[in-house]
N, C-alpha and C. Protein backbone atom coordinates (compact mmCIF):
# COMPACT_ATOMS: atom_id res chain seq x y z
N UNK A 1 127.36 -80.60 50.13
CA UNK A 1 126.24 -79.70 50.30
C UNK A 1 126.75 -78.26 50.33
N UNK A 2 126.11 -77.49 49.59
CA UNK A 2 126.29 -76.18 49.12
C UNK A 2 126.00 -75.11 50.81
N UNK A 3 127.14 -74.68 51.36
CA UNK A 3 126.68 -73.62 52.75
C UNK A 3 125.48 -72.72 52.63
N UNK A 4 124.61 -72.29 53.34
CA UNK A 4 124.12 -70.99 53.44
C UNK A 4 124.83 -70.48 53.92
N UNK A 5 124.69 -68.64 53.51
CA UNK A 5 125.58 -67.95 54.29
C UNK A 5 124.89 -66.27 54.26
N UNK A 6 125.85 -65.79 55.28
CA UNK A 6 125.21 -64.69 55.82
C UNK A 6 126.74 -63.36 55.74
N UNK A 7 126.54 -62.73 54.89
CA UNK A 7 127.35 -61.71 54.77
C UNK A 7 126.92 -60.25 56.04
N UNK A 8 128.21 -60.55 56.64
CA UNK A 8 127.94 -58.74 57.64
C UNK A 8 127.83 -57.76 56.71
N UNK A 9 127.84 -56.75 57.14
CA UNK A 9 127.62 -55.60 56.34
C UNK A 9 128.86 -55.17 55.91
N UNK A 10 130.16 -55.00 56.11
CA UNK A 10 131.21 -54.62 55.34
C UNK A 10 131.33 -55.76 54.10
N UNK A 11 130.70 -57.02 53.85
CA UNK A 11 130.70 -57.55 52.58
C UNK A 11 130.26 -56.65 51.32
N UNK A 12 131.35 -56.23 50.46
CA UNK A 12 130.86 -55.04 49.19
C UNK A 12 129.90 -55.72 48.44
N UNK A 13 128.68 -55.28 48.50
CA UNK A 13 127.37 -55.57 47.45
C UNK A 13 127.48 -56.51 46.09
N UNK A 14 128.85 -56.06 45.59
CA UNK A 14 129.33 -56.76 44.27
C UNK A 14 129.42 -58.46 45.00
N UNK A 15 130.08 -58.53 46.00
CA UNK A 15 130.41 -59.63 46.20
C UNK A 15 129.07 -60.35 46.27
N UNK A 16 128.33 -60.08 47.41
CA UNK A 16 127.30 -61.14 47.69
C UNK A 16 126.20 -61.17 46.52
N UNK A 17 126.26 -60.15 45.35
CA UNK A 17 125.19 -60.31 44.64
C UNK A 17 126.04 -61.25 43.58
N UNK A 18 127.25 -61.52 43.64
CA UNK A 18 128.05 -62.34 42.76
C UNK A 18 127.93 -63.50 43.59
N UNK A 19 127.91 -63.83 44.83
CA UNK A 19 127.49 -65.46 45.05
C UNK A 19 126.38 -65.36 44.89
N UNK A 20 125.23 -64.41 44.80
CA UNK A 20 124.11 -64.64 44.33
C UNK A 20 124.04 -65.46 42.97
N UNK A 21 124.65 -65.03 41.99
CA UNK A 21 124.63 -65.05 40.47
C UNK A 21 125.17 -66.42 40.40
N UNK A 22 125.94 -67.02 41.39
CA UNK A 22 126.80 -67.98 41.31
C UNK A 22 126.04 -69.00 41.84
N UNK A 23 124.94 -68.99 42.51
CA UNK A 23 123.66 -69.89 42.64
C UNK A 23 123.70 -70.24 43.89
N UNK A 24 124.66 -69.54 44.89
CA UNK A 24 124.42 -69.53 46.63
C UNK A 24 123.67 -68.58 47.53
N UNK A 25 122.99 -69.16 48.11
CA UNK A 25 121.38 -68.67 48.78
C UNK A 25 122.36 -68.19 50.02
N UNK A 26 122.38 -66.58 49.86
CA UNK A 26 123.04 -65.89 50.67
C UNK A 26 122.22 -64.44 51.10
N UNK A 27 122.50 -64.31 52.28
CA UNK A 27 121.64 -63.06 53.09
C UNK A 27 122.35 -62.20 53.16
N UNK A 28 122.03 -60.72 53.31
CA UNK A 28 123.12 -59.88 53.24
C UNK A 28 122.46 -58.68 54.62
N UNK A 29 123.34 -58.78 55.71
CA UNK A 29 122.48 -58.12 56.85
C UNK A 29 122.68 -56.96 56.78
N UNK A 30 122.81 -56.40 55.44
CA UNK A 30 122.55 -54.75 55.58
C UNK A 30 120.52 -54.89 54.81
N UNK A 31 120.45 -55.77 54.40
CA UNK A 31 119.13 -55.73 53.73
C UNK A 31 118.47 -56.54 54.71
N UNK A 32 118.62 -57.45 55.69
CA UNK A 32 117.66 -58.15 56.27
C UNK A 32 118.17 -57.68 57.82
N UNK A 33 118.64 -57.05 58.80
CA UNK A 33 119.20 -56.23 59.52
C UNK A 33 119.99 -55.28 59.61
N UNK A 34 120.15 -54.54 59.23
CA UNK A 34 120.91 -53.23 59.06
C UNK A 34 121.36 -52.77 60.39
N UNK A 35 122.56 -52.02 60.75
CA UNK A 35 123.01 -51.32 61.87
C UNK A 35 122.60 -52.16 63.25
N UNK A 36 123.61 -53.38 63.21
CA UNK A 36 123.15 -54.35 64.24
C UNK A 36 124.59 -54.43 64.91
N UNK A 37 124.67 -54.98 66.34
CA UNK A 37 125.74 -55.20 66.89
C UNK A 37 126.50 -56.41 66.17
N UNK A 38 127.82 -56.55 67.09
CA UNK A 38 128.41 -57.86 66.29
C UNK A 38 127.71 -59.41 67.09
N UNK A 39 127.67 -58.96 68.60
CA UNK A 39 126.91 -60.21 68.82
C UNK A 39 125.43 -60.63 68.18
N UNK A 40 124.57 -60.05 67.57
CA UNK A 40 123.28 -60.05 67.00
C UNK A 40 123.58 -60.30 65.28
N UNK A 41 125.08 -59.74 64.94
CA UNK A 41 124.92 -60.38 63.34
C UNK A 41 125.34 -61.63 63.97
N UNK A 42 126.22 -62.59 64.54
CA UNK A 42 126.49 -64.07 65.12
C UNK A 42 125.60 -64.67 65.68
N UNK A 43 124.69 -63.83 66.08
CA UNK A 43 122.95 -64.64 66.72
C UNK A 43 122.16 -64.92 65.51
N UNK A 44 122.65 -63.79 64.46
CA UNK A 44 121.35 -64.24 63.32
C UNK A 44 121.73 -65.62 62.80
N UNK A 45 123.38 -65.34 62.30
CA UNK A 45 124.08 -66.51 61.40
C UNK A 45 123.79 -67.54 62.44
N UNK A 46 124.25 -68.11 63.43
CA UNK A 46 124.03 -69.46 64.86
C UNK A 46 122.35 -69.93 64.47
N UNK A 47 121.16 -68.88 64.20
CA UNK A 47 119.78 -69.20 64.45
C UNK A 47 119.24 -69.70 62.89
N UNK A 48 119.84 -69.24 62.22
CA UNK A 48 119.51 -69.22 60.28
C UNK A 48 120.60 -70.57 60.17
N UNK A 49 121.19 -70.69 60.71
CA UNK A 49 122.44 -72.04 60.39
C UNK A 49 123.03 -72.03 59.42
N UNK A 50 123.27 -70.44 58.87
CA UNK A 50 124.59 -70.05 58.03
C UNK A 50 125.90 -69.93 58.28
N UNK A 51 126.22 -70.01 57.07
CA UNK A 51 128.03 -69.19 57.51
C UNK A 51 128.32 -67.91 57.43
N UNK A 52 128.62 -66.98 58.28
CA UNK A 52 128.93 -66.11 58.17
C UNK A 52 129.99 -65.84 57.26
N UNK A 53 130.12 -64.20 56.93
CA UNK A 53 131.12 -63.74 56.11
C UNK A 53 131.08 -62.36 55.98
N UNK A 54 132.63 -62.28 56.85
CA UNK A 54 133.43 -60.88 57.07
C UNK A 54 134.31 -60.03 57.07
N UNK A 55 134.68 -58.94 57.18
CA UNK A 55 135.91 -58.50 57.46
C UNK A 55 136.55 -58.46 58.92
N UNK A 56 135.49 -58.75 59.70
CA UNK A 56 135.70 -58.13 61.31
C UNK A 56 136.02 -59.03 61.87
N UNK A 57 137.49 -59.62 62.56
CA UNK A 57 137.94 -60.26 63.24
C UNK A 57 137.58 -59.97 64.58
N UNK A 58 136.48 -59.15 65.20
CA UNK A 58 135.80 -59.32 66.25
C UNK A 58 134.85 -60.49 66.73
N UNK A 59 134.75 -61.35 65.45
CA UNK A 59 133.63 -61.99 65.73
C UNK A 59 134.80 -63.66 66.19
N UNK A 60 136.27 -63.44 65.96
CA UNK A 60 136.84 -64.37 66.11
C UNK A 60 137.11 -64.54 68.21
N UNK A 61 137.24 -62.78 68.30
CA UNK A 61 137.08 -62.90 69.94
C UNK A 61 135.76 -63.13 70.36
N UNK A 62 134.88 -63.01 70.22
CA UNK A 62 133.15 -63.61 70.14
C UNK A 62 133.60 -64.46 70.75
N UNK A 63 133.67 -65.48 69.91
CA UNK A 63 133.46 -66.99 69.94
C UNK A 63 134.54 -67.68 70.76
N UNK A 64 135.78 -67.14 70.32
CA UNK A 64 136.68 -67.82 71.49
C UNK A 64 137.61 -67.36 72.57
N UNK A 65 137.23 -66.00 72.59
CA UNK A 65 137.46 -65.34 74.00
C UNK A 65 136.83 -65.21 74.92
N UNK A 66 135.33 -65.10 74.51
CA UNK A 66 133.78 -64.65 75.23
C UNK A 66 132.98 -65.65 75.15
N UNK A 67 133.59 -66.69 74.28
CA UNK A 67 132.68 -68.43 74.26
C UNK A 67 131.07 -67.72 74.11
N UNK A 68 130.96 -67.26 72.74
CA UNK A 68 129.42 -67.08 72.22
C UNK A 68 129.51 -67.77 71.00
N UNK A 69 128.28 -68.73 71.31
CA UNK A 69 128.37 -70.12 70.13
C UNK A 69 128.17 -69.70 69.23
N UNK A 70 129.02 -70.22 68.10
CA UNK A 70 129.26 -69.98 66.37
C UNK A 70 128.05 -70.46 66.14
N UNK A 71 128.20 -69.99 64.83
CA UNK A 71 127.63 -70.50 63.60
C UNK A 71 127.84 -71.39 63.01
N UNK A 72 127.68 -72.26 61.99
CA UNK A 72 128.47 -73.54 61.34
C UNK A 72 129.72 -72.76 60.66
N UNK A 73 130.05 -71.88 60.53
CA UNK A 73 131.72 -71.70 59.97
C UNK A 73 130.79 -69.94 60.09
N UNK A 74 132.63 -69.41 59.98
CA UNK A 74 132.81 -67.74 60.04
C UNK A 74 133.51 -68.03 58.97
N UNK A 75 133.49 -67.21 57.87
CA UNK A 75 134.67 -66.81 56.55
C UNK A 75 135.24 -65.59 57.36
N UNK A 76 136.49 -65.19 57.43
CA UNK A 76 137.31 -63.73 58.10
C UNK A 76 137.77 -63.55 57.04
N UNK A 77 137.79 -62.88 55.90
CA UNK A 77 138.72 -62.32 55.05
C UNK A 77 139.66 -61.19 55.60
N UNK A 78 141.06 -61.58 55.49
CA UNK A 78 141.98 -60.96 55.62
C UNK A 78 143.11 -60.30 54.28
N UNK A 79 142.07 -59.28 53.90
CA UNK A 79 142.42 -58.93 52.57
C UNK A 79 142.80 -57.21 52.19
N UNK A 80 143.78 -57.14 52.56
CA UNK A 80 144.06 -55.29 52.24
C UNK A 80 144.71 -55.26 50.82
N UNK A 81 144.22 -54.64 50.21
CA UNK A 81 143.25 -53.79 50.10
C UNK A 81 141.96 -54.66 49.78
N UNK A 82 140.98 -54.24 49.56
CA UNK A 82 139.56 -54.61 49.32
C UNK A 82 139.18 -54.97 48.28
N UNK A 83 139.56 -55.91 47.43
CA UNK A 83 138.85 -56.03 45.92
C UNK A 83 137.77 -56.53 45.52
N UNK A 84 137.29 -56.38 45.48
CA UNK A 84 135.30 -57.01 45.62
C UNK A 84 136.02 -58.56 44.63
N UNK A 85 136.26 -58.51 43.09
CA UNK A 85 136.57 -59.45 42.80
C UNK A 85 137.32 -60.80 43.01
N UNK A 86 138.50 -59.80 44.23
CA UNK A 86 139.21 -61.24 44.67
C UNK A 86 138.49 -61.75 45.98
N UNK A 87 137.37 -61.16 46.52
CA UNK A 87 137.07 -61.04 47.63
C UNK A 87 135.93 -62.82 46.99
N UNK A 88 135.43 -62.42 46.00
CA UNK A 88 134.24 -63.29 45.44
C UNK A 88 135.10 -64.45 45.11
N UNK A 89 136.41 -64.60 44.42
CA UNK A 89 136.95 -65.66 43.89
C UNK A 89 137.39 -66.16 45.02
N UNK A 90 137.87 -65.81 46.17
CA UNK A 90 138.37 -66.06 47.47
C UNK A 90 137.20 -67.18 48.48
N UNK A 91 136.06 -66.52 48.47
CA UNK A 91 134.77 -66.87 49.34
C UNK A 91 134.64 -68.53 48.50
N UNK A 92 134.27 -68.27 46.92
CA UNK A 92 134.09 -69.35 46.83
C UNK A 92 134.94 -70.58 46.40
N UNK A 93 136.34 -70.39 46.52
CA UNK A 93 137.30 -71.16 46.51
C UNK A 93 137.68 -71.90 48.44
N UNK A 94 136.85 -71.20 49.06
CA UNK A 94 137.20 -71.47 50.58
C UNK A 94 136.11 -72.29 50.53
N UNK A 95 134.87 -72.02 50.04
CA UNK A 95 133.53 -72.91 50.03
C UNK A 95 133.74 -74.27 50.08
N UNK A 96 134.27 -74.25 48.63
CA UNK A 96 134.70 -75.40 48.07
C UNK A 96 135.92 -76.07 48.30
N UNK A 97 136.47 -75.82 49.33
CA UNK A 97 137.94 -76.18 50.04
C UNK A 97 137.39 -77.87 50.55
N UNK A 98 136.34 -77.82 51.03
CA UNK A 98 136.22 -78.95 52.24
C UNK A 98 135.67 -78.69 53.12
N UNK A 99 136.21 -77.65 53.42
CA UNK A 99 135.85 -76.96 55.16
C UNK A 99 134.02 -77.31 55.45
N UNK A 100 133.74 -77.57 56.54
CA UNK A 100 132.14 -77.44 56.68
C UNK A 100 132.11 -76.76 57.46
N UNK A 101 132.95 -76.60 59.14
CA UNK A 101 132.63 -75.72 59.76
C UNK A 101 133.98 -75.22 60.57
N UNK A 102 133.61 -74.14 61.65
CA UNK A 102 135.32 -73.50 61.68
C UNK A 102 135.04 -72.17 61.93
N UNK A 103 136.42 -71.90 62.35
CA UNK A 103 136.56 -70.34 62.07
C UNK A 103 137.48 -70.34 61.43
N UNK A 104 137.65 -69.71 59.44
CA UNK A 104 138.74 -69.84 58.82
C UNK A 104 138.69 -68.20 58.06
N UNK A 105 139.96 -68.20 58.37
CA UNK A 105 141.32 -67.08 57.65
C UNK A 105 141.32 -67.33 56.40
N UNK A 106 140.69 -66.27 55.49
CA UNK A 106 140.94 -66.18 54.00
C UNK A 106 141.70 -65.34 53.94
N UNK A 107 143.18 -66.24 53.43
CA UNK A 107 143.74 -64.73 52.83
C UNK A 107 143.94 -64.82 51.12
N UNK A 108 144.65 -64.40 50.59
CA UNK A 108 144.74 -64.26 49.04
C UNK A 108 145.69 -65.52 48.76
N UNK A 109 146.70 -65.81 49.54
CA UNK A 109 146.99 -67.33 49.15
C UNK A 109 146.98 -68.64 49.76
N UNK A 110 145.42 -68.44 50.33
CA UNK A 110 145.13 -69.68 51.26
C UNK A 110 144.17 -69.76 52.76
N UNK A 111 144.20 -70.51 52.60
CA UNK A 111 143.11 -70.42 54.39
C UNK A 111 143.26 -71.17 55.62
N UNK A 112 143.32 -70.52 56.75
CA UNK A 112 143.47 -70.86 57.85
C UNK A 112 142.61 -71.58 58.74
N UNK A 113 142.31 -72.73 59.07
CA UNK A 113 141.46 -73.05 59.31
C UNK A 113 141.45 -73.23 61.13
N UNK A 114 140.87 -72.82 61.84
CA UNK A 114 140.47 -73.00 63.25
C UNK A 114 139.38 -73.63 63.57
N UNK A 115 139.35 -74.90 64.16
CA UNK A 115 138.23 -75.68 64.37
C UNK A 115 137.20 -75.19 66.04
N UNK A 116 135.76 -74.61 65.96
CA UNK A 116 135.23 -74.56 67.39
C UNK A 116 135.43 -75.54 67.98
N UNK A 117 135.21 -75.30 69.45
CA UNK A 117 135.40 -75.90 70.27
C UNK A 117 133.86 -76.17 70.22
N UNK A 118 133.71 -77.89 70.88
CA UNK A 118 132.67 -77.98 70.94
C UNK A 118 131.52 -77.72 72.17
N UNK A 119 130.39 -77.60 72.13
CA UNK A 119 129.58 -76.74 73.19
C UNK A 119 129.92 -77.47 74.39
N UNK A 120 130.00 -79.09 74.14
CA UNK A 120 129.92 -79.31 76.11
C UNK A 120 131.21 -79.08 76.45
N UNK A 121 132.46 -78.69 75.78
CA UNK A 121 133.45 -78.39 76.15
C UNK A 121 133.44 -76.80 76.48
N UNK A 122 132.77 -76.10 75.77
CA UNK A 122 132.33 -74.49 76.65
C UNK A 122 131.45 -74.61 77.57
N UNK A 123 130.59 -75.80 77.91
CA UNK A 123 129.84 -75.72 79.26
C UNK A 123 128.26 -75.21 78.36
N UNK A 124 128.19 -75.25 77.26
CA UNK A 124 126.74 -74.68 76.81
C UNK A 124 126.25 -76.37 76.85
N UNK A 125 124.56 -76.46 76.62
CA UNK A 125 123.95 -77.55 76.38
C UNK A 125 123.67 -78.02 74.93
């Protein structure tokens, strides 16, 4: 099954309108929330039951420093410099890895995968 997903706002436009083109039903929260905190882009992705997708490794202390429940997977691209193109060949080569859910490390030769912890083990219901 094909992810939904939810690009933060540092996702470059090229990219998400290229998983657009690529036939994945993806949100982009500069067009459907704009200028939002990081806990509220992880409330949208957790409530929409997307995957997120970012540059901001803040959202990795979120979830497992501050135990605020994920989403079904975070994409973290860890990519300097910024290439919108490898950024798109990257996203959907991680898609299609296997992975369903997680917090995983894209980098340019491979991905890191960190599995959540599950809620009754953070004490949520």
């Amino acid at each position: 099954m094909t992810p939904t997903l939810l690009a933060d706002e540092n996702i470059p436009q090229s990219v998400f309108t290229g998983l657009r083109r690529a036939g994945f039903d993806i949100l982009a929260m500069g067009e459907h929330a704009a200028a939002v905190d990081d806990r509220a882009v992880l409330a949208h992705a957790r409530q929409m039951g997307r995957w997120l997708l970012t540059f901001d490794g803040d959202f990795g202390e979120l979830i497992f420093r501050d135990g605020e429940a994920p989403p079904p997977a975070v994409l973290y691209f860890r990519l300097p410099p910024i290439i919108p193109e490898q950024v798109l060949a990257l996203a959907v080569r991680a898609m299609t890895s296997g992975i369903d859910s997680g917090f995983v490390v894209v980098t340019a030769t491979g991905e890191l995968h960190r599995p959540f912890v599950a809620a009754s083990d953070r004490g949520d219901d």
